[in-house]
Protein backbone atom coordinates (compact mmCIF):
# COMPACT_ATOMS: atom_id res chain seq x y z
CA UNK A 1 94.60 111.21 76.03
CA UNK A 2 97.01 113.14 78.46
CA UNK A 3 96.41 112.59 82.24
CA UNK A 4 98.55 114.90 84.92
CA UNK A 5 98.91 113.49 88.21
CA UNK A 6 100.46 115.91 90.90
CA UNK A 7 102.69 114.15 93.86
CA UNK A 8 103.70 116.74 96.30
CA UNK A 9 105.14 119.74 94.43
CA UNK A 10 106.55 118.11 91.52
CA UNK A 11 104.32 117.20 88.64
CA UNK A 12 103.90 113.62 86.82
CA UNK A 13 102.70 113.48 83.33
CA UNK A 14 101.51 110.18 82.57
CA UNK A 15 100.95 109.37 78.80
CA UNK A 16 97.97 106.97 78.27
CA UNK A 17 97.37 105.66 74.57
CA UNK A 18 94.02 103.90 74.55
CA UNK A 19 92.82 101.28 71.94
CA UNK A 20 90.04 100.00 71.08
CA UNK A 21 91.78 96.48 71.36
CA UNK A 22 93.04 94.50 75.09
CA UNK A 23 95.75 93.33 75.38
CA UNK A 24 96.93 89.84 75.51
CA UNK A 25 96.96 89.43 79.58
CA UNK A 26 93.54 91.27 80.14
CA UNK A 27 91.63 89.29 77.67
CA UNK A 28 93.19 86.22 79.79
CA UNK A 29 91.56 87.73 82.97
CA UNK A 30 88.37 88.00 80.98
CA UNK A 31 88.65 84.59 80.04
CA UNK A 32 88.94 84.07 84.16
CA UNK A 33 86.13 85.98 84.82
CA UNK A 34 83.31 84.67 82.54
CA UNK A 35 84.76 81.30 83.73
CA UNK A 36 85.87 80.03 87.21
CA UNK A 37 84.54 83.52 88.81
CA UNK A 38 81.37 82.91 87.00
CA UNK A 39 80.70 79.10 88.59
CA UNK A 40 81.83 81.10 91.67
CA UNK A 41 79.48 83.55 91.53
CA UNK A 42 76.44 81.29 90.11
CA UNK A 43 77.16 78.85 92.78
CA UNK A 44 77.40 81.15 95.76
CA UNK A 45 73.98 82.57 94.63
CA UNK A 46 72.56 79.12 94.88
CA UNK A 47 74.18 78.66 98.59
CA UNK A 48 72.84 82.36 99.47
CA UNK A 49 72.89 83.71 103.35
CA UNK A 50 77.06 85.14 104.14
CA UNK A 51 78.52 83.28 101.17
CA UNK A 52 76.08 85.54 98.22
CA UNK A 53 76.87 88.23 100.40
CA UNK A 54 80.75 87.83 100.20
CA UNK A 55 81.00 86.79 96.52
CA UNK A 56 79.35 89.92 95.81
CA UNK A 57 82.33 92.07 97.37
CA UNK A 58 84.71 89.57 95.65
CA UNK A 59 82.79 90.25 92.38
CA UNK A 60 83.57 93.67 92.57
CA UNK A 61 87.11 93.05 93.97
CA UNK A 62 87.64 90.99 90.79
CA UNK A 63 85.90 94.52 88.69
CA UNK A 64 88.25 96.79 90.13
CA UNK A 65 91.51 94.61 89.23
CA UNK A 66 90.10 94.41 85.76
CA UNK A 67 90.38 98.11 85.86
CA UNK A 68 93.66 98.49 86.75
CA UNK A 69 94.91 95.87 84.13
CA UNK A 70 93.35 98.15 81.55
CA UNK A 71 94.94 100.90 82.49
CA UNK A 72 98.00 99.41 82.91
CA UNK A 73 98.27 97.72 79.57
CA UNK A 74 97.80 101.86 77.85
CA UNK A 75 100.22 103.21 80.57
CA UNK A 76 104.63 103.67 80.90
CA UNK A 77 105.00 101.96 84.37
CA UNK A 78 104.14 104.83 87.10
CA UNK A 79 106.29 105.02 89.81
CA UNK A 80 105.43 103.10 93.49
CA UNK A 81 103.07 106.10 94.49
CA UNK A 82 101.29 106.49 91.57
CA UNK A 83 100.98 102.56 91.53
CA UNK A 84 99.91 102.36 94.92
CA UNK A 85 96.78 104.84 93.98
CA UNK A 86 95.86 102.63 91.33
CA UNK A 87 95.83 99.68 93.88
CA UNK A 88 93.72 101.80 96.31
CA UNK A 89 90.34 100.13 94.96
CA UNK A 90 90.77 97.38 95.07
CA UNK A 91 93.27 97.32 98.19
CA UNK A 92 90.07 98.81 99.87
CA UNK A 93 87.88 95.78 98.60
CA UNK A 94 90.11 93.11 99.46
CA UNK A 95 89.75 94.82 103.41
CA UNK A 96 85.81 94.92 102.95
CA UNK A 97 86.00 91.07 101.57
CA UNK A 98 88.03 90.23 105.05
CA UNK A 99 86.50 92.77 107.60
CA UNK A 100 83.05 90.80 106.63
CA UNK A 101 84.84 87.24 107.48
CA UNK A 102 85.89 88.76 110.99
CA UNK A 103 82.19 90.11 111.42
CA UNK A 104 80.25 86.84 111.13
CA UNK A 105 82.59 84.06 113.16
CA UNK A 106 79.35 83.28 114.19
CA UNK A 107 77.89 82.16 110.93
CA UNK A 108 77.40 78.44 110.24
CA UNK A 109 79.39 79.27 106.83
CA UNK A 110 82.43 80.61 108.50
CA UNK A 111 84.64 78.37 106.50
CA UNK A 112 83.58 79.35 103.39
CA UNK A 113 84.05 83.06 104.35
CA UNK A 114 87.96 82.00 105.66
CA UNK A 115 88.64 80.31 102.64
CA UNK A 116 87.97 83.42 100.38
CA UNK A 117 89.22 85.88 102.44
CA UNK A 118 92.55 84.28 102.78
CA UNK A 119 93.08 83.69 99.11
CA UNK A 120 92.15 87.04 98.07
CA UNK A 121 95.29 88.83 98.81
CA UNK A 122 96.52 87.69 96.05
CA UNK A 123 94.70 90.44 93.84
CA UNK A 124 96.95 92.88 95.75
CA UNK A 125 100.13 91.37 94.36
CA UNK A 126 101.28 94.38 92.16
CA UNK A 127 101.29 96.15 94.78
CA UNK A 128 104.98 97.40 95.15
CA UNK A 129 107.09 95.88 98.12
CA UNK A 130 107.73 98.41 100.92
CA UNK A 131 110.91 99.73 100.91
CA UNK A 132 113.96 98.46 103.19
CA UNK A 133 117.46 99.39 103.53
CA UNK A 134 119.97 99.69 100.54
CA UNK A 135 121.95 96.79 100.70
CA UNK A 136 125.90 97.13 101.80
CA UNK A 137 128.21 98.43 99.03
CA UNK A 138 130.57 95.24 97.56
CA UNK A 139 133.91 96.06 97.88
CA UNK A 140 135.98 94.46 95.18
CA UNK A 141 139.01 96.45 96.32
CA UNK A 142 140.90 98.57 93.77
CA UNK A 143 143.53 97.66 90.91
CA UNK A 144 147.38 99.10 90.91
CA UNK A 145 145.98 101.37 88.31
CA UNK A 146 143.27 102.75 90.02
CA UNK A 147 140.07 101.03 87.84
CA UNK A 148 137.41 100.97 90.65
CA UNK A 149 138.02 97.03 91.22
CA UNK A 150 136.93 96.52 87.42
CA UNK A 151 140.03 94.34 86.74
CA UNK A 152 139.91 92.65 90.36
CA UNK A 153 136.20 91.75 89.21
CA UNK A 154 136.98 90.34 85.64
CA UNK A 155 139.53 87.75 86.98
CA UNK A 156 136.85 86.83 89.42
CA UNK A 157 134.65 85.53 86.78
CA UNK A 158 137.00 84.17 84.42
CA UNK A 159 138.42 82.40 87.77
CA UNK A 160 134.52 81.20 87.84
CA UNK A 161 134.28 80.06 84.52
CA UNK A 162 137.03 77.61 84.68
CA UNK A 163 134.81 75.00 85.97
CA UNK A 164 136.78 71.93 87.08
CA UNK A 165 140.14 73.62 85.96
CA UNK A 166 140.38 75.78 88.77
CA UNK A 167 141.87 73.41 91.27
CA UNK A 168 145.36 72.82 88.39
CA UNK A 169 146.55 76.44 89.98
CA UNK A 170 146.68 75.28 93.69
CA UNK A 171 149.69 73.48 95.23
CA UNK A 172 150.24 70.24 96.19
CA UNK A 173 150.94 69.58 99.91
CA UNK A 174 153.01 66.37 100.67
CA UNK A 175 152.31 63.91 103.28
CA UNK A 176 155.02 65.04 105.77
CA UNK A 177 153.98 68.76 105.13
CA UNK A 178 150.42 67.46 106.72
CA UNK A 179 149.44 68.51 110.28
CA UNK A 180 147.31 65.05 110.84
CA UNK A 181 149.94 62.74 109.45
CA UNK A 182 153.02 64.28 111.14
CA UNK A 183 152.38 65.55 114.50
CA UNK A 184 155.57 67.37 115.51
CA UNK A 185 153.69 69.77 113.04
CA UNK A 186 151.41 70.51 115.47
CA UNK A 187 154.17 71.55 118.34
CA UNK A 188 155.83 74.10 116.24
CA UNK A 189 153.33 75.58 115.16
CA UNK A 190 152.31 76.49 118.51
CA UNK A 191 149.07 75.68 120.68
CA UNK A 192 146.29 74.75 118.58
CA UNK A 193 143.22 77.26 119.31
CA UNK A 194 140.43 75.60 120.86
CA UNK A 195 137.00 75.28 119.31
CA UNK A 196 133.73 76.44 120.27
CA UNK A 197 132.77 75.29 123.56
CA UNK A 198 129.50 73.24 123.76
CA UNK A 199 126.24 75.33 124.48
CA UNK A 200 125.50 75.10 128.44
CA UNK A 201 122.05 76.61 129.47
CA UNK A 202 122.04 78.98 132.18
CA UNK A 203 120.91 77.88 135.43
CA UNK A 204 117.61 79.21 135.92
CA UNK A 205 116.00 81.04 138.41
CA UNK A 206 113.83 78.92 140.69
CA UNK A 207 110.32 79.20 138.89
CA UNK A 208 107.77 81.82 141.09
CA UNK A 209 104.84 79.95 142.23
CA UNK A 210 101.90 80.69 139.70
CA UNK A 211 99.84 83.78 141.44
CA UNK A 212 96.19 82.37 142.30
CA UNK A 213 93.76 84.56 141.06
CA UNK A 214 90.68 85.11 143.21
CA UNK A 215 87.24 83.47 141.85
CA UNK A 216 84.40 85.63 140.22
CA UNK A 217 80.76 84.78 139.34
CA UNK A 218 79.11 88.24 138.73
CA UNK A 219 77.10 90.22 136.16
CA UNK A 220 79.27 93.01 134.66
CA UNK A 221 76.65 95.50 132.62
CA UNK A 222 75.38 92.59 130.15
CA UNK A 223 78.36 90.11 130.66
CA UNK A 224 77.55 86.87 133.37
CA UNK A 225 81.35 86.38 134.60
CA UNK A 226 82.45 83.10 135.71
CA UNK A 227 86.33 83.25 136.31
CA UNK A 228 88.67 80.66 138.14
CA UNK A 229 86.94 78.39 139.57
CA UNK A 230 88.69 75.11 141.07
CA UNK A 231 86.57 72.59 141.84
CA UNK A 232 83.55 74.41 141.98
CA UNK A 233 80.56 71.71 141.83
CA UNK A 234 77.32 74.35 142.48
CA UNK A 235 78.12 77.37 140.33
CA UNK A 236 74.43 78.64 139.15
CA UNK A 237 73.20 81.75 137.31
CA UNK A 238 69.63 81.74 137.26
CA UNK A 239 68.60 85.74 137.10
CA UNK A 240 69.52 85.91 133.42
CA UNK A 241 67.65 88.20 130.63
CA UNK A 242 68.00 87.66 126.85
CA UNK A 243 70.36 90.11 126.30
CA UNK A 244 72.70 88.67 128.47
CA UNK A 245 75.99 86.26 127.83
CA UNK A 246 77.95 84.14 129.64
CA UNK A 247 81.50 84.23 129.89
CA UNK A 248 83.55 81.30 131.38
CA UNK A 249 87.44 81.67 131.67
CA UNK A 250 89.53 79.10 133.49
CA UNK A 251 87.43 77.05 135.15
CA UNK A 252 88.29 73.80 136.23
CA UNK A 253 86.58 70.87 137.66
CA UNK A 254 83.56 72.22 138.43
CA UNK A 255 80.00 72.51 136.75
CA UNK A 256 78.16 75.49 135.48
CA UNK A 257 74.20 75.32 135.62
CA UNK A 258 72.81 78.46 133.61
CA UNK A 259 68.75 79.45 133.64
CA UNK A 260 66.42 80.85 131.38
CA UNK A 261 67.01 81.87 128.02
CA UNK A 262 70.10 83.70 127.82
CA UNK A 263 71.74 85.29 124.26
CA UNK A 264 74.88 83.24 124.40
CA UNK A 265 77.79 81.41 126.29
CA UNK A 266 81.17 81.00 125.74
CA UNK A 267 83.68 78.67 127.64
CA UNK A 268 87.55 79.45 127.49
CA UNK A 269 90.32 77.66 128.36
CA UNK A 270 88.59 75.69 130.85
CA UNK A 271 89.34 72.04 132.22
CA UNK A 272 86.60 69.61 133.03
CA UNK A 273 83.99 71.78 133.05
CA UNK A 274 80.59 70.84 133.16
CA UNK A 275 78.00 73.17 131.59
CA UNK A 276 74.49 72.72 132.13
CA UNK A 277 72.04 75.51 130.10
CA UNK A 278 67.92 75.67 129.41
CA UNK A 279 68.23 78.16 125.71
CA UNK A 280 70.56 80.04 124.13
CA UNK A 281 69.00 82.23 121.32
CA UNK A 282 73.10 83.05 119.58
CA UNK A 283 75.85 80.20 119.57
CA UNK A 284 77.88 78.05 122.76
CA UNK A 285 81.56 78.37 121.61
CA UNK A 286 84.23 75.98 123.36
CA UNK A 287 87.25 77.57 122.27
CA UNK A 288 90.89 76.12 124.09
CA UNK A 289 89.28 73.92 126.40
CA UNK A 290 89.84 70.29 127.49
CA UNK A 291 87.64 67.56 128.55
CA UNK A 292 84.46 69.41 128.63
CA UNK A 293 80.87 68.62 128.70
CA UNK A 294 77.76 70.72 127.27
CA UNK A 295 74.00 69.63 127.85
CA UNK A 296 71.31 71.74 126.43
CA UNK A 297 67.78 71.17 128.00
CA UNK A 298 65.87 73.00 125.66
CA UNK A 299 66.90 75.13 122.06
CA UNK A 300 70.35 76.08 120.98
CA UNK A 301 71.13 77.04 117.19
CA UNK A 302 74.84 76.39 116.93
CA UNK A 303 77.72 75.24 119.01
CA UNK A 304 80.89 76.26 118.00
CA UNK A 305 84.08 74.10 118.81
CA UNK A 306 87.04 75.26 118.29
CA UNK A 307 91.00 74.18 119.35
CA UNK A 308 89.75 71.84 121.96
CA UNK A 309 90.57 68.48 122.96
CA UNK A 310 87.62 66.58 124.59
CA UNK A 311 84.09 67.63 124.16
CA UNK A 312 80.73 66.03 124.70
CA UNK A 313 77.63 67.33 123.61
CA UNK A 314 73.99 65.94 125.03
CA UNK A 315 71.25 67.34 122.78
CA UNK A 316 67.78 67.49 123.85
CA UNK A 317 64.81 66.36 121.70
CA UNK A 318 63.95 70.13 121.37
CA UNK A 319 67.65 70.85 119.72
CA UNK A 320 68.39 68.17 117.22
CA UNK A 321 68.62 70.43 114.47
CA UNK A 322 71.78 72.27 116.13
CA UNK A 323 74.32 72.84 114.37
CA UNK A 324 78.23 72.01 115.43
CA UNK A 325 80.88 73.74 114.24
CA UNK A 326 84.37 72.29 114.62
CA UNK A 327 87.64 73.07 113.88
CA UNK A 328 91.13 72.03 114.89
CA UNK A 329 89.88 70.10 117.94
CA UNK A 330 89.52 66.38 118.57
CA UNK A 331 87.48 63.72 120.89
CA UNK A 332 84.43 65.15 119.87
CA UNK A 333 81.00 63.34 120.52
CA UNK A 334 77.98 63.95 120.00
CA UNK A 335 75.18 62.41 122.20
CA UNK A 336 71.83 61.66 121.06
CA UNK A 337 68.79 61.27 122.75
CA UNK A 338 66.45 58.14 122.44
CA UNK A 339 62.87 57.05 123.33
CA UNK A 340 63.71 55.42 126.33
CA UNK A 341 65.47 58.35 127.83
CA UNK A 342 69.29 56.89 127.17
CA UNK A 343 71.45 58.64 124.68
CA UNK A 344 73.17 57.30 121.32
CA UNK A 345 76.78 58.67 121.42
CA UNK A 346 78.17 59.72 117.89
CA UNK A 347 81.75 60.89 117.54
CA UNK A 348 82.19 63.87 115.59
CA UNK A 349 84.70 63.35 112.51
CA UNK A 350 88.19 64.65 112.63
CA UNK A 351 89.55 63.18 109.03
CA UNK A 352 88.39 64.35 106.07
CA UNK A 353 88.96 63.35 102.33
CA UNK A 354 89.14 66.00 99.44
CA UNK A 355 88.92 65.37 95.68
CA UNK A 356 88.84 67.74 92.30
CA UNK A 357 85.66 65.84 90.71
CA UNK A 358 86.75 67.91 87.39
CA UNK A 359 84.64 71.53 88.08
CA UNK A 360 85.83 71.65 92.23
CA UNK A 361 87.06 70.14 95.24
CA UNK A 362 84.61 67.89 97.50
CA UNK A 363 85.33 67.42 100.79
CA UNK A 364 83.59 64.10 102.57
CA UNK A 365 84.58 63.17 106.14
CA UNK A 366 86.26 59.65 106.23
CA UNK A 367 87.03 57.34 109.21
CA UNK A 368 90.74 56.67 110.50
CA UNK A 369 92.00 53.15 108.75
CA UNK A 370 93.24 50.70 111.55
């Protein structure tokens, strides 16, 4: 079957000689597929919710790369254009597979979602390499004769291939023809040039005082904001609506008290901060903070923590089935409320153990040895 592709205003005929037989490397992939994308797929069914939802776009990621392996095992290799345009589908699924990741940080499987959309680049790897500059022409010099450096270059590699005999054609220098054993050397030949001189950093400008931003605690459209606040010990929103967040940005000693039920919060780089909330419908993220606390005094779904150092959590007897996300961050605790009224603190785990058990990897959180 003849196919013509058109590029610009030349024309590409492309010769494609179809069988009724694979070849060797796509019945491999189909191997792949009815095997470790299978489990995949079976077990992502099982887990439902985001992860079903993204093995189904990787399902068809892994169709459309089947596709192109087919017709590239009847096809002459195309050139980088025509290649590229039989990369488009599944270039365009591998964006869908990580535009859904960056939709749904908020989901409670959001690590699942990060660890398939960062491994599936790799279906785009036949994609051809964008171009870059010719490298420099090698000049080899030219011969007496003229040869375009062909005779310069042979004597090159047969100086190359003598291996260890290639030192027998150098001289021998003498003791007293040695600058280090006879220093008059070193006077006739003149000054010796002096070496590099050791780095010195510039002398820097006196540093500017850092400019002192003016506090803010006001509703913008649907966004509470709550910006840099120093020791701020009272700071209280209390006419809030559902569709409203919260937005906390460098706030530092100081506490937070937020009313009602609110759709979410969000704490960034702030320094012992206190925040103290009655329901949050969405998520609490603590992302680049330090030495924070969170208390929830009625319902919150998820809290999300995320490159922090230094985070308690008091859950309320209404919110024990929260759910806390962590990642990168450390000194995490969770506190626990009891009958009596006290709380059971709980540190969140920060070492984890992972092992192939023969079909997968399991991951169980361990405790640091000593």
């Amino acid at each position: 079957m003849l196919y013509c592709v058109c590029l610009g205003h030349g024309v590409i005929l492309l010769l494609f000689l179809f069988s009724l037989a694979v070849s060797v490397y796509v019945e491999a992939y189909d191997n792949l597929l009815s095997g470790p994308v299978a489990q995949y797929t079976a077990l992502s069914q099982k887990i439902g919710g985001d992860v079903q939802k993204h093995a189904e776009l990787m399902k068809q990621a892994f169709s459309c790369q089947r596709q192109f392996l087919v017709t590239a095992s009847n096809s002459q290799k195309p050139s980088d254009s025509v290649l590229t345009s039989l990369l488009a589908p599944v270039s365009k699924v591998i964006q869908e597979v990580q535009a859904f990741r960056e939709k749904n940080r908020s989901s409670p499987l959001f690590n699942h979602l990060s660890a398939v959309s960062e491994s599936v680049p790799a279906l785009g790897a036949p994609a051809p390499p964008p171009p870059g500059p010719p490298p420099p022409p090698m000049d080899l010099g030219k011969s007496s004769g003229g040869d375009s450096g062909a005779t310069n270059r042979n004597a090159l590699f047969a100086s190359l291939n003598k291996g260890a005999d290639i030192t027998k054609g150098l001289k021998h220098v003498s003791d007293d023809q040695k600058t280090h054993k006879n220093p008059g050397l070193k006077a006739q030949g003149g000054p010796l040039p002096s070496g590099p001189k050791p780095f010195a950093a510039r002398p820097t400008a006196a540093a500017s005082p850092a400019r002192t931003l003016p506090p803010v605690l006001e509703l913008d459209g649907k966004k509470w904001k709550v910006e840099n606040h120093e020791g701020a010990q009272n700071l209280v929103i209390s006419d809030t609506e559902l569709k409203q967040v919260v937005y906390a940005f460098k706030c530092n000693n100081s506490t937070l008290q937020v009313k009602g039920k609110i759709n979410s919060i969000t704490l960034d780089n702030c320094k012992k901060l206190g925040l103290v909330f009655d329901d949050v419908v969405g998520i609490v993220e603590v992302i680049n903070c330090k030495d924070v606390k969170v208390q929830v005094m009625g319902k919150i779904p998820t809290i999300s923590i995320n490159k922090t150092d230094g985070c308690h959590v008091y859950l309320s007897k209404d919110s024990l089935s929260c759910e806390i996300i962590s990642a990168k961050s450390s000194e995490m605790n969770v506190l626990v409320p009891n009958k009596d009224g006290e709380y059971t603190e709980i540190p969140v785990p920060e070492q984890f153990k992972t092992v192939w058990d023969g079909n997968k990897l399991v991951t169980t959180a361990t405790e640091i040895a000593g």
